[in-house]
N, C-alpha and C. Protein backbone atom coordinates (compact mmCIF):
# COMPACT_ATOMS: atom_id res chain seq x y z
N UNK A 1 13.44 -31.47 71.98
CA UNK A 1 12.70 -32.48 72.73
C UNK A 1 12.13 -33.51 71.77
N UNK A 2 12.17 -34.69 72.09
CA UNK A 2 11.92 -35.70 71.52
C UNK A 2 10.43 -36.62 71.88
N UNK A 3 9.52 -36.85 71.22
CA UNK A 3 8.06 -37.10 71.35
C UNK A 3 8.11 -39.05 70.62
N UNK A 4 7.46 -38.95 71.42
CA UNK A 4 6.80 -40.54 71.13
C UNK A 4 5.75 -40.94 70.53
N UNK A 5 4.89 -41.60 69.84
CA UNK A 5 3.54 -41.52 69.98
C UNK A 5 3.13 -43.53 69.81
N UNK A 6 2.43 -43.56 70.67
CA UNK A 6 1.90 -44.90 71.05
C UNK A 6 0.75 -45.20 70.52
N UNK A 7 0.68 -47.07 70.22
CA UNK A 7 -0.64 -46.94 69.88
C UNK A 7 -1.86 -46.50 70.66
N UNK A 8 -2.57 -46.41 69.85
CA UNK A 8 -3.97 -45.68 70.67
C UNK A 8 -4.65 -44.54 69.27
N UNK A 9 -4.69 -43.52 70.50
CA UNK A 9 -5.21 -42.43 69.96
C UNK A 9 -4.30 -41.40 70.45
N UNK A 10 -3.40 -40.76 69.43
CA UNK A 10 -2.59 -39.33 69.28
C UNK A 10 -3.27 -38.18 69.47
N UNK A 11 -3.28 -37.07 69.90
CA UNK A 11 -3.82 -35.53 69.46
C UNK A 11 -2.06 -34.82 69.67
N UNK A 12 -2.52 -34.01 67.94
CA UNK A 12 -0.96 -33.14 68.06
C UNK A 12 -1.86 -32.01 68.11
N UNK A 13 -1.41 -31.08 69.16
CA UNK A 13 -2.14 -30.02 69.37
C UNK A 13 -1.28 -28.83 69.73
N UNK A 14 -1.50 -27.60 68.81
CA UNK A 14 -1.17 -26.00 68.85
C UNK A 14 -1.98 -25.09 68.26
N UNK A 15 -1.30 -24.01 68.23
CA UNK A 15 -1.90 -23.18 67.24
C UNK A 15 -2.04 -23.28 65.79
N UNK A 16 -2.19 -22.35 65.05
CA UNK A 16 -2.13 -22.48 63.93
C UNK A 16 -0.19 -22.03 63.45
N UNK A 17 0.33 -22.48 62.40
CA UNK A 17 1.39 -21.98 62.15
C UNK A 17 2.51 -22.99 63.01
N UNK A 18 1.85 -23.77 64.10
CA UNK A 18 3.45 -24.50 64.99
C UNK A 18 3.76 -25.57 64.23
N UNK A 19 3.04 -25.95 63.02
CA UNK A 19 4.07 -27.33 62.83
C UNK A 19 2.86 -28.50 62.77
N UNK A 20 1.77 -28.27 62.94
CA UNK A 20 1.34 -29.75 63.07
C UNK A 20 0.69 -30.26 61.79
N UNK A 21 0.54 -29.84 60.75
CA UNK A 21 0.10 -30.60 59.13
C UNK A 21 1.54 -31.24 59.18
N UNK A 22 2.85 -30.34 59.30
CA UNK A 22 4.00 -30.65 58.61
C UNK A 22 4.45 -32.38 58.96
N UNK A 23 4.14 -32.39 60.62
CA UNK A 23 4.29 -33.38 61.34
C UNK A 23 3.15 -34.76 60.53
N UNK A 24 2.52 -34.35 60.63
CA UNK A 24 1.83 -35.31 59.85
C UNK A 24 2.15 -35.70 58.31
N UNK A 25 2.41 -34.77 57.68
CA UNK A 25 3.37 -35.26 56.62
C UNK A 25 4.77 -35.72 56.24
N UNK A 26 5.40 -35.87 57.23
CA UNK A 26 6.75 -36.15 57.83
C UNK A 26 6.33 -37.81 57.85
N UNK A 27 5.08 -37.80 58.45
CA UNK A 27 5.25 -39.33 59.59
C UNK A 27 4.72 -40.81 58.22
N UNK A 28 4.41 -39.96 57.40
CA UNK A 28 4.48 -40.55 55.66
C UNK A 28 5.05 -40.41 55.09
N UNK A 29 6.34 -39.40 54.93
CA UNK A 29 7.03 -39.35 54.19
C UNK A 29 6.54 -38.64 53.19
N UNK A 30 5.72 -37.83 53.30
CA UNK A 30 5.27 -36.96 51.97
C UNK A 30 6.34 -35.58 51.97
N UNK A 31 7.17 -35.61 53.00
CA UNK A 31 7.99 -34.70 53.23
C UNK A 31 9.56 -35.59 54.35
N UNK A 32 9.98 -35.33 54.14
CA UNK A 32 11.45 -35.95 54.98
C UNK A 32 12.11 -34.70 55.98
N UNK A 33 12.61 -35.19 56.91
CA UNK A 33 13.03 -34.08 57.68
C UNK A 33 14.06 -33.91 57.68
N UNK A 34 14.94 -32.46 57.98
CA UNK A 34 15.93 -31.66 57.07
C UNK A 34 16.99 -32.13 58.18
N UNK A 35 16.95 -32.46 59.73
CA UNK A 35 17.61 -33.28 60.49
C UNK A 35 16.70 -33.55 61.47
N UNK A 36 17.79 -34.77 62.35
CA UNK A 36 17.21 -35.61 63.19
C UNK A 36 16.22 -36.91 62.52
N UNK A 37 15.77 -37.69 63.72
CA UNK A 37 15.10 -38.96 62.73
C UNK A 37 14.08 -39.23 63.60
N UNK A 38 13.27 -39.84 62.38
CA UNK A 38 11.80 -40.38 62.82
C UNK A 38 11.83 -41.85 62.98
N UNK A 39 11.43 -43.21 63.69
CA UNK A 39 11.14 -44.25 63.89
C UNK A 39 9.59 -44.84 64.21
N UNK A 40 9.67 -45.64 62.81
CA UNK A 40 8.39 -46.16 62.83
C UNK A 40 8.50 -47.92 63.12
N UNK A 41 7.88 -48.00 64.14
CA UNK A 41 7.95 -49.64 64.47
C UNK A 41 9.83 -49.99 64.65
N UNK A 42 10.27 -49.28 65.33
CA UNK A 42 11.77 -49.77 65.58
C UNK A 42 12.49 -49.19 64.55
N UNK A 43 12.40 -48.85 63.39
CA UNK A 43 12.91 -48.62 62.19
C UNK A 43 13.04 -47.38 61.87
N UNK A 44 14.15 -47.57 61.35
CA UNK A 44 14.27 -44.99 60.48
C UNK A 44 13.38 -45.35 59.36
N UNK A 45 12.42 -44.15 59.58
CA UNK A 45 11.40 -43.71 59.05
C UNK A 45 11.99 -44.17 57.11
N UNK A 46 12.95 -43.48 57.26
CA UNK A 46 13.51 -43.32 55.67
C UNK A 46 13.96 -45.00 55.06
N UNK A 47 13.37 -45.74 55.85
CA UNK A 47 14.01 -47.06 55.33
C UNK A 47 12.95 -47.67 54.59
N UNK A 48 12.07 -47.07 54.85
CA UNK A 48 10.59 -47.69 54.29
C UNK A 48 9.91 -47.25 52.91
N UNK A 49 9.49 -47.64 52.12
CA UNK A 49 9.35 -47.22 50.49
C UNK A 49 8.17 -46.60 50.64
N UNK A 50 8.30 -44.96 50.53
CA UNK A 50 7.05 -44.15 50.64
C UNK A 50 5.67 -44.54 50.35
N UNK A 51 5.90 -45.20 49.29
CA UNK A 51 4.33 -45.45 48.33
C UNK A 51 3.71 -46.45 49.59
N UNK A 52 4.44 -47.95 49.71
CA UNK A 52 4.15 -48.63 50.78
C UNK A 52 3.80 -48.12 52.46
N UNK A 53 5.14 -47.34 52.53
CA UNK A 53 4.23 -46.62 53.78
C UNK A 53 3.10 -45.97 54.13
N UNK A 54 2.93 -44.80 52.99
CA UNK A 54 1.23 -44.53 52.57
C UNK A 54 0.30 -45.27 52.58
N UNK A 55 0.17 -46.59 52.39
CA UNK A 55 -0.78 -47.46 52.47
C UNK A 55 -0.91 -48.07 53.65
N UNK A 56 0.38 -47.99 54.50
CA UNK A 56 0.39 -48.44 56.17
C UNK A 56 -0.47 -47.35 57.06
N UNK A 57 0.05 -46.01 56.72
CA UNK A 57 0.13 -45.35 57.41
C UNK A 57 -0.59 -44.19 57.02
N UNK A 58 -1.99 -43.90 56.23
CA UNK A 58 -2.98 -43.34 55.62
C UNK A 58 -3.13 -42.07 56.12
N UNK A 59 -3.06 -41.00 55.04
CA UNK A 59 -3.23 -39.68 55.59
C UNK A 59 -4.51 -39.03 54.98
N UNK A 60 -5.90 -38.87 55.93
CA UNK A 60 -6.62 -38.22 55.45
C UNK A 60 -6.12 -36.55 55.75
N UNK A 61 -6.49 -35.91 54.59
CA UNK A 61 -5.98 -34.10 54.42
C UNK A 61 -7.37 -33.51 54.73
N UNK A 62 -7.40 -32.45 55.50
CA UNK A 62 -8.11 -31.38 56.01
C UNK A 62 -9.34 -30.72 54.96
N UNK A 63 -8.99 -30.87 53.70
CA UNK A 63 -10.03 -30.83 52.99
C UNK A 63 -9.84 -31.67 51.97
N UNK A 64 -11.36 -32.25 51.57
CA UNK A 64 -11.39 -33.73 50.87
C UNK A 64 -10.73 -33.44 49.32
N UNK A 65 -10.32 -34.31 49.07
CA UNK A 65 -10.09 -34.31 47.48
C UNK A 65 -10.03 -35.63 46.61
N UNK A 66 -11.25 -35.69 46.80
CA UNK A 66 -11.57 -37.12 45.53
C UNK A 66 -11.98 -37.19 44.51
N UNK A 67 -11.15 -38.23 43.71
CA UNK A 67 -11.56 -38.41 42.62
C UNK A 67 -12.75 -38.24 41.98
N UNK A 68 -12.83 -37.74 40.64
CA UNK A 68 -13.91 -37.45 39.76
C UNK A 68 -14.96 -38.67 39.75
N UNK A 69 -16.13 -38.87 39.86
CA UNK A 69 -16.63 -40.22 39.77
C UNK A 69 -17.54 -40.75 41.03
N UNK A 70 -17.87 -41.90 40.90
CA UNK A 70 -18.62 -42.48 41.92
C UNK A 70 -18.30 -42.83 43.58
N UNK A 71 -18.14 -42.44 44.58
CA UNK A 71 -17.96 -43.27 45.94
C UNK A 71 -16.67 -44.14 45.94
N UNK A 72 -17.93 -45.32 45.05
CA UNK A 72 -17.38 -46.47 45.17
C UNK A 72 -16.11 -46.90 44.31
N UNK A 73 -15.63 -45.99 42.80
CA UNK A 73 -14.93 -46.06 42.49
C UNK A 73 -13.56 -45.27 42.89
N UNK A 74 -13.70 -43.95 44.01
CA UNK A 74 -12.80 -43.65 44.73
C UNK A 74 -12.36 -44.74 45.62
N UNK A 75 -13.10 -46.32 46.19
CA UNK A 75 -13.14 -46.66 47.08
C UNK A 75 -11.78 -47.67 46.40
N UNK A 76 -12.43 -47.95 45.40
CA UNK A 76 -11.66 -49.03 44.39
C UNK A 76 -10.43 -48.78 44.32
N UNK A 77 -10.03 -47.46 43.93
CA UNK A 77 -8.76 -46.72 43.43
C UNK A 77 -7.90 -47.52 44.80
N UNK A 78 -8.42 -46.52 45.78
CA UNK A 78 -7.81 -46.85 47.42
C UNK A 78 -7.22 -48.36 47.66
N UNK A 79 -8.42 -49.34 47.57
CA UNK A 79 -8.06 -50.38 47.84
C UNK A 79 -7.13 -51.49 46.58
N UNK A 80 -7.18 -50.74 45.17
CA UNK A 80 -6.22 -51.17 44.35
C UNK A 80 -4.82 -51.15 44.37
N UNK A 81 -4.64 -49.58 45.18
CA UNK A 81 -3.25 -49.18 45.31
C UNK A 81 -2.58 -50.28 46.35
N UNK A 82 -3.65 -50.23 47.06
CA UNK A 82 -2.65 -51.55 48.27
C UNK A 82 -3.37 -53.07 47.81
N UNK A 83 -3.58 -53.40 46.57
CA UNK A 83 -3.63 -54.52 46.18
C UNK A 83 -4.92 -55.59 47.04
N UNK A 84 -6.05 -54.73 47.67
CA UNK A 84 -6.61 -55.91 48.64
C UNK A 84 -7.83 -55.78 47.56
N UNK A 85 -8.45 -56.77 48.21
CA UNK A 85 -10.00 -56.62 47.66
C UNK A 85 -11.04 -55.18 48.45
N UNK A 86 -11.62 -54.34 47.64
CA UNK A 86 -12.55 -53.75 47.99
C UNK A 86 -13.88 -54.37 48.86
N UNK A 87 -14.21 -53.92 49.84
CA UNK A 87 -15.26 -54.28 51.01
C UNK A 87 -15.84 -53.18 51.19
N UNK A 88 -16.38 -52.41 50.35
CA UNK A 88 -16.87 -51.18 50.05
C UNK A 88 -17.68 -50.93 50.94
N UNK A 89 -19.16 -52.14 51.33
CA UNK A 89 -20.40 -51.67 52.52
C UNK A 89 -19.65 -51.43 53.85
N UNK A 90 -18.47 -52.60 53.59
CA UNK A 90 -17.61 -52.42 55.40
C UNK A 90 -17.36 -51.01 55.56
N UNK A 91 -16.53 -50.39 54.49
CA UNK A 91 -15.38 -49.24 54.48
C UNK A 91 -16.54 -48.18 55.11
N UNK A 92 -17.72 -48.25 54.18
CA UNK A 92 -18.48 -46.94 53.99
C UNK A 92 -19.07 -46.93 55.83
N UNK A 93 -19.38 -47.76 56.15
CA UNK A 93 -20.31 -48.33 57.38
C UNK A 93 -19.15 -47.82 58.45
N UNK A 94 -18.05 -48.44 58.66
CA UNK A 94 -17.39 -47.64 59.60
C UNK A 94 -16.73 -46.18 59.56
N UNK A 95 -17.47 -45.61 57.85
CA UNK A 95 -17.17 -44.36 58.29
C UNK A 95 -18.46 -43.76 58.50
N UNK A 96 -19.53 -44.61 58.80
CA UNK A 96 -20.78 -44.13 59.21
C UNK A 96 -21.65 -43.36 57.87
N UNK A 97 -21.01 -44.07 56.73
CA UNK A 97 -22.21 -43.97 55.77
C UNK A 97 -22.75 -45.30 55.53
N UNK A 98 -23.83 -45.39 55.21
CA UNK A 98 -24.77 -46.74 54.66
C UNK A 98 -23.83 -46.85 53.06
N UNK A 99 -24.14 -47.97 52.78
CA UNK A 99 -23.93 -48.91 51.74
C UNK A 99 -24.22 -48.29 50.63
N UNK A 100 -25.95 -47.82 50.40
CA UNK A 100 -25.83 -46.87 49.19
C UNK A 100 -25.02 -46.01 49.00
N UNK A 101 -24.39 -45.43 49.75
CA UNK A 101 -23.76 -44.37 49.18
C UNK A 101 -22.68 -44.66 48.09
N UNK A 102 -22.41 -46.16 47.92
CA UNK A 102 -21.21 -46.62 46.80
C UNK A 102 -21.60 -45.87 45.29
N UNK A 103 -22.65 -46.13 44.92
CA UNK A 103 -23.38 -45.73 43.98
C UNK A 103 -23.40 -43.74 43.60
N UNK A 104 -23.34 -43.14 44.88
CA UNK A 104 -22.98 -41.49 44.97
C UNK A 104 -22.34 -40.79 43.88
N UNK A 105 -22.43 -39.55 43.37
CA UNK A 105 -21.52 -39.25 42.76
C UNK A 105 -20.48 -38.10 43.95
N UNK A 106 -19.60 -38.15 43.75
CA UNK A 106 -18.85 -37.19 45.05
C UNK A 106 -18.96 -35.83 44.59
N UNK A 107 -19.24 -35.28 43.54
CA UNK A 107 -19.66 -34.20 43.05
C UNK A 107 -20.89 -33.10 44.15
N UNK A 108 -21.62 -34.30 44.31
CA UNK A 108 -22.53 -33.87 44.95
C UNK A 108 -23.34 -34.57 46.38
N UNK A 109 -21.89 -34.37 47.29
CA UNK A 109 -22.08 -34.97 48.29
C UNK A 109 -21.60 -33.73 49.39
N UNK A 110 -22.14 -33.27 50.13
CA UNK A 110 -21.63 -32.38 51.20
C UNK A 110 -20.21 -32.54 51.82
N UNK A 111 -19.49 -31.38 52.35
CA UNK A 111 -18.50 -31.07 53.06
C UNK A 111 -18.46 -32.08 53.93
N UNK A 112 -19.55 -32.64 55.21
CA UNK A 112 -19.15 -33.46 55.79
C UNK A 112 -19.34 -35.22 55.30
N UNK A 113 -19.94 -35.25 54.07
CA UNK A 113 -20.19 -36.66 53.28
C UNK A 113 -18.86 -36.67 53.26
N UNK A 114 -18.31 -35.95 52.13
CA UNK A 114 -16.86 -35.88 51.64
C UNK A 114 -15.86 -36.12 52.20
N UNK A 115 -15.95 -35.75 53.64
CA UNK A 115 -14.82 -36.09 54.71
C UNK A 115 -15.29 -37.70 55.16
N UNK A 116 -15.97 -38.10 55.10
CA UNK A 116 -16.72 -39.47 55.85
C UNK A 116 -15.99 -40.43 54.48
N UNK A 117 -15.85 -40.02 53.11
CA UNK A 117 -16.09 -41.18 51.70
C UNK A 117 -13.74 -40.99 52.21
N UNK A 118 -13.36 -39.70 52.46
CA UNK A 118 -12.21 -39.51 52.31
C UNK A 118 -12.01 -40.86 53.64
N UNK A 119 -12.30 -40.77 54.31
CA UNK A 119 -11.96 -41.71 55.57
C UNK A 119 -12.33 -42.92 55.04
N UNK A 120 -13.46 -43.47 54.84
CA UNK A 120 -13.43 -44.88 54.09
C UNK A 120 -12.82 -45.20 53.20
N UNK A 121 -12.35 -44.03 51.86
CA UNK A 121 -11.35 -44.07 50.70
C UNK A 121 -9.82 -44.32 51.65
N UNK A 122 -9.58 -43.82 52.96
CA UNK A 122 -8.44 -44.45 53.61
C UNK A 122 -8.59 -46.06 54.15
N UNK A 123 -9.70 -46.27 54.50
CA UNK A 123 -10.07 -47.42 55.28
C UNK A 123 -9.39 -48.70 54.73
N UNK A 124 -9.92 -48.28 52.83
CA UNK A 124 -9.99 -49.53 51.91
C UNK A 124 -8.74 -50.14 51.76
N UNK A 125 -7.55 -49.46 52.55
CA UNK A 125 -6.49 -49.83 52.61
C UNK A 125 -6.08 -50.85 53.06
N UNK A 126 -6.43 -50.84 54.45
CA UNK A 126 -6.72 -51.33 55.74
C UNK A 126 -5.16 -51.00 56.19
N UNK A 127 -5.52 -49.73 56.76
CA UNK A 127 -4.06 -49.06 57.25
C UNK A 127 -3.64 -49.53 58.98
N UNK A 128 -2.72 -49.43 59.31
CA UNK A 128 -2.46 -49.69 60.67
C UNK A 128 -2.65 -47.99 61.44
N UNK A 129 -2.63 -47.38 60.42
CA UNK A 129 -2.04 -45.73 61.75
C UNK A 129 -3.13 -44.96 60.80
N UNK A 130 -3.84 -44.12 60.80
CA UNK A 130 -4.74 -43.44 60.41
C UNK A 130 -4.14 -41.83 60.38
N UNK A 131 -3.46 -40.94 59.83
CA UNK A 131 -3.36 -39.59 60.00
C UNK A 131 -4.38 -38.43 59.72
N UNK A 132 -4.99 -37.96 60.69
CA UNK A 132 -6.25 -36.92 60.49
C UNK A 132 -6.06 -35.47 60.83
N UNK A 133 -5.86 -34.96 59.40
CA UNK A 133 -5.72 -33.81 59.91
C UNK A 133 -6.75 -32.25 59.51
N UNK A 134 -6.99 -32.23 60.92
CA UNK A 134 -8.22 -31.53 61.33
C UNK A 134 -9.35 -31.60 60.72
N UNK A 135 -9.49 -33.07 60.78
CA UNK A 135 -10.87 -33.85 59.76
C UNK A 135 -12.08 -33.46 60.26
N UNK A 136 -12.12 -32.21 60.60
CA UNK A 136 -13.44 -31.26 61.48
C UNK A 136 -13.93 -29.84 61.21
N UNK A 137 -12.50 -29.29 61.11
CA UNK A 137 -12.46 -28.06 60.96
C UNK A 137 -13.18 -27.05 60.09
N UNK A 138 -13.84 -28.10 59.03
CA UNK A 138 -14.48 -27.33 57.71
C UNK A 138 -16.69 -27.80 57.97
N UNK A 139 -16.66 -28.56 59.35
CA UNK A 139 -17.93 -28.58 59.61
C UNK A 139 -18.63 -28.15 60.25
N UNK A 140 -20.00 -28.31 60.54
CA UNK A 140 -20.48 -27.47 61.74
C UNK A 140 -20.54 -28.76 62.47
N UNK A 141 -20.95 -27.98 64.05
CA UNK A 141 -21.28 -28.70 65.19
C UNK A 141 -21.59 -29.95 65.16
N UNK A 142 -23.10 -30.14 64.44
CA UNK A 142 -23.92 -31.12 64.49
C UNK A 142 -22.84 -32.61 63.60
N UNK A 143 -22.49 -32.12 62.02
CA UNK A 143 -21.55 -32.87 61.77
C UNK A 143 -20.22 -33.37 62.49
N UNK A 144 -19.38 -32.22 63.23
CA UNK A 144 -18.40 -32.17 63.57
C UNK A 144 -18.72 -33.82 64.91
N UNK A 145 -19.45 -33.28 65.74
CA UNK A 145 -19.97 -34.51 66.65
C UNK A 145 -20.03 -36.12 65.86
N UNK A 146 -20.81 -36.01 64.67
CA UNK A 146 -20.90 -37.02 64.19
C UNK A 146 -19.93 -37.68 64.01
N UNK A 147 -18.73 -37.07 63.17
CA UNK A 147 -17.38 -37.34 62.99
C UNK A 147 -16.88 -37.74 64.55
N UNK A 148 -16.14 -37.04 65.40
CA UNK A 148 -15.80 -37.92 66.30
C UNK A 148 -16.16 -39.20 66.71
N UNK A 149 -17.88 -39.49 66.77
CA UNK A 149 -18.44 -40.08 67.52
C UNK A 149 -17.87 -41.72 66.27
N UNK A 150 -17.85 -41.31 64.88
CA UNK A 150 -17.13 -42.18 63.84
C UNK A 150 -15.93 -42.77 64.44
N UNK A 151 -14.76 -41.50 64.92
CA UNK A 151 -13.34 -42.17 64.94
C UNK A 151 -14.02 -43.11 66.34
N UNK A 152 -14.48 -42.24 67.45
CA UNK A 152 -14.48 -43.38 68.91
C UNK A 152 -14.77 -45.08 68.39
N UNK A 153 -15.74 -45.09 67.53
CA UNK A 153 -16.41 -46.42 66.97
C UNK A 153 -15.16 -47.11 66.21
N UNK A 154 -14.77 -46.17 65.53
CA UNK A 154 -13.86 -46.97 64.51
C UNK A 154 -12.40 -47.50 65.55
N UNK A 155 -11.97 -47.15 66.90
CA UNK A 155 -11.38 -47.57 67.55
C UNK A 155 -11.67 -48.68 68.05
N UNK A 156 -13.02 -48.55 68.62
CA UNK A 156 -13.10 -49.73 69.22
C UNK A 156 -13.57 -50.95 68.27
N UNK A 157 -13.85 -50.95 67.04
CA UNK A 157 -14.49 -51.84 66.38
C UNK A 157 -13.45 -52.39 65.40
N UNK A 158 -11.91 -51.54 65.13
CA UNK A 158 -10.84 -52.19 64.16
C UNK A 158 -9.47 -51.87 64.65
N UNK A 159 -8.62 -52.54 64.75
CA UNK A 159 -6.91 -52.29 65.20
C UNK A 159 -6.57 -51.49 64.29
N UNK A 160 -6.82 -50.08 64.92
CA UNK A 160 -6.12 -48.93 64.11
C UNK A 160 -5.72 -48.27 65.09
N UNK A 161 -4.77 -47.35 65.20
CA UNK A 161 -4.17 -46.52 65.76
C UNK A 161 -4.53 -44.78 64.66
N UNK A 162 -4.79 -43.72 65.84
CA UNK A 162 -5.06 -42.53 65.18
C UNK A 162 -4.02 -41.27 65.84
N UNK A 163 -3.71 -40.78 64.68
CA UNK A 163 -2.99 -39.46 64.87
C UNK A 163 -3.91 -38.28 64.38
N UNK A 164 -4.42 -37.48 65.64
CA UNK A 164 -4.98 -36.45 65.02
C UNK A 164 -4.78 -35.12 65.14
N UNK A 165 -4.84 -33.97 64.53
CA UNK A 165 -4.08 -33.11 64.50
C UNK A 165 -5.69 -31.62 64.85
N UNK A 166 -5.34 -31.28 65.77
CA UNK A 166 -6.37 -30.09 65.80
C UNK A 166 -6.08 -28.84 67.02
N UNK A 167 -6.41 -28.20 66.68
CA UNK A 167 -5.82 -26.60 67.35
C UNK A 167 -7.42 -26.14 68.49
N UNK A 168 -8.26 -26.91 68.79
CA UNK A 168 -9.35 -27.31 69.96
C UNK A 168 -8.71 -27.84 71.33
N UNK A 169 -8.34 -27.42 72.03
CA UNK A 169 -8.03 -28.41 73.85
C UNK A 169 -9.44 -29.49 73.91
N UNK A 170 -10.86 -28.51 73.61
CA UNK A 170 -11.87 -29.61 73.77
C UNK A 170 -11.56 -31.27 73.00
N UNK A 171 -11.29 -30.81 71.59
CA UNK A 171 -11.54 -31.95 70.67
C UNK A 171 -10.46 -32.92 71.28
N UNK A 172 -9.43 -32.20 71.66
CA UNK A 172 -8.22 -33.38 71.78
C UNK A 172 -8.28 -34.25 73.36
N UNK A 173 -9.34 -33.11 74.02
CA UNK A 173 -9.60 -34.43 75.13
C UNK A 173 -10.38 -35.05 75.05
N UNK A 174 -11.66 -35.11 74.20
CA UNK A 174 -12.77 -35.99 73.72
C UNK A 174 -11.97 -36.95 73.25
N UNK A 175 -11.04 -36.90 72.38
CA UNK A 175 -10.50 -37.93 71.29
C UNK A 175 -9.02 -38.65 71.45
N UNK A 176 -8.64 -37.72 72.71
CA UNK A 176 -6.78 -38.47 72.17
C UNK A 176 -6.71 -38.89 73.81
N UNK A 177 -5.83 -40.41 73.67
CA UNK A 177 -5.27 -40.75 74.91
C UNK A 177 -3.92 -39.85 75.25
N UNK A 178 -3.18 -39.67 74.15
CA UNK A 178 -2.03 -39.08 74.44
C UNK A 178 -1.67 -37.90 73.97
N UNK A 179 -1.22 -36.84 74.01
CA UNK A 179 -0.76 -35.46 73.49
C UNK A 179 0.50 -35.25 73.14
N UNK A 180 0.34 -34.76 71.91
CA UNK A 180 1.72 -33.95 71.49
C UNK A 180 1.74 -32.46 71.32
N UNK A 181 1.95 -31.76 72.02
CA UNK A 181 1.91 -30.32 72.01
C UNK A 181 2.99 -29.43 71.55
N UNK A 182 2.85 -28.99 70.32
CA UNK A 182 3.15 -28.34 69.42
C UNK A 182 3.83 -26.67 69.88
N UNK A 183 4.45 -25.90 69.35
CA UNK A 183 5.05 -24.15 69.83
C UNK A 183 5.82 -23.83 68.90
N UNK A 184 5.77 -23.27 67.89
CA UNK A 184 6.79 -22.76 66.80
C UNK A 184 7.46 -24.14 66.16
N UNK A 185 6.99 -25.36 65.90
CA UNK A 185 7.54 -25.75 65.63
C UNK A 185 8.68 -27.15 65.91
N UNK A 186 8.13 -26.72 67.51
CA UNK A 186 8.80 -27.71 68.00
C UNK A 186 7.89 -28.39 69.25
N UNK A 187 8.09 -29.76 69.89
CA UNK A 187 7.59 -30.15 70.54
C UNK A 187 7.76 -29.69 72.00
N UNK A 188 6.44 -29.29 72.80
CA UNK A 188 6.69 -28.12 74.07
C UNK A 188 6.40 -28.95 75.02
N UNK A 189 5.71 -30.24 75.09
CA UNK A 189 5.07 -31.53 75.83
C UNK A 189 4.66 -32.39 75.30
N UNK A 190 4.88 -33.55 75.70
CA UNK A 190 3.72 -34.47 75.29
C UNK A 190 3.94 -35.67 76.86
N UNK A 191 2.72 -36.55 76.47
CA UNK A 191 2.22 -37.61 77.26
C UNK A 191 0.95 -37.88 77.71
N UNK A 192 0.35 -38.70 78.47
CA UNK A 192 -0.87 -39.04 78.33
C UNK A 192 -1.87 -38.17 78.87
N UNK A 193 -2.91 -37.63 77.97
CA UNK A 193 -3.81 -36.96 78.58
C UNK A 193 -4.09 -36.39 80.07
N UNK A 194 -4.50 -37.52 81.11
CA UNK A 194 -4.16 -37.54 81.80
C UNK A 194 -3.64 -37.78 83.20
N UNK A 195 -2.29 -37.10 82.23
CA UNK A 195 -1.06 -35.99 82.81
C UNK A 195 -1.13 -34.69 82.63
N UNK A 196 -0.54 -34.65 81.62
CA UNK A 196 -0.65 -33.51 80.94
C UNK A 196 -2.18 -32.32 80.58
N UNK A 197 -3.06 -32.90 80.42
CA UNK A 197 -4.10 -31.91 79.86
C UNK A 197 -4.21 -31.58 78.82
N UNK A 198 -5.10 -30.91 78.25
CA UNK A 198 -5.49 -30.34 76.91
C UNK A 198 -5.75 -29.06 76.70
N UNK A 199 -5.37 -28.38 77.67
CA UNK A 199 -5.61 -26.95 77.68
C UNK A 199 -4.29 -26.31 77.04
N UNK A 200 -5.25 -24.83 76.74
CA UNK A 200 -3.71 -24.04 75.74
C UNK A 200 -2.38 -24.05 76.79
């Protein structure tokens, strides 16, 4: 079965073990698929120069991993690789940190800071497709809320499109217009919320 995903807001949703990090690393090319083909914007996936697509198509990973150093010089790195100017108060602000935090050392910034600097360290790109995968899973409640309540804002406030990946029915109807539902591996449904639902 063959899945679509539109702009908006994505949720790829299964268990653990069906496939959905892999999918997300597929849709960057951090991995290529062994058959069949992917199309991004009209185009086979494989036509597009990985490094460049990464910068289109930004994958925050499930647990943070940034650079040694300040915030703001993770922020730099980000926005060097895709050649723009750094807007560091913007980046940090729509991931719902204040401005000081450029100055931070990431050393010593909490589990859910870390996920907030990893999302603005994507921002600085200025990506079209956002990949999140299970940018929740390692927080509690009180954070975990915060975070969503980030992506809803960051939808409505910048032309991004989000793919997010989480093994919750709750989270993916708070957050996704459309569903991709995941089973060993392969795609078992998808389409718009609702239709379909978010339940196991």
């Amino acid at each position: 079965m063959s899945a679509e995903i539109p702009e908006g807001s994505t949720v790829v949703l299964g268990p653990s073990g069906s496939g959905k990090s892999t999918l997300l690393r597929l849709l960057n090319r951090l991995a290529d698929p062994d058959y069949g083909e992917i199309d991004y914007r009209e185009e086979p996936l494989r036509s597009h120069d990985p490094l460049a697509l990464r910068r289109e198509v930004a994958l925050v990973p499930q647990l943070p991993a940034l650079l040694d150093g300040t915030v703001e010089g993770n922020l730099r790195y980000a926005a060097g690789l895709a050649g723009r100017d750094l807007d560091g108060p913007g980046c940090l602000g729509l991931a719902g940190l204040d401005g000081s935090f450029g100055e931070r050392d990431v050393a010593k910034l909490s589990v859910g800071e870390q996920q907030r600097v990893m999302l603005a360290r994507a921002l600085a790109q200025s990506p079209r497709v956002l990949l999140l995968d299970e940018p929740t899973s390692a927080l509690d409640e009180v954070a975990r809320d915060a975070i969503e309540a980030t992506l809803a804002r960051l939808r409505a406030e910048i032309d991004v499109s989000l793919v997010l990946v989480t093994h919750d029915p709750a989270q993916a109807q708070r957050l996704g217009d459309h569903i991709i539902r995941l089973a060993a591996g392969r795609v078992a449904e998808c389409g718009p919320v609702s239709r379909i639902g978010a339940g196991v």
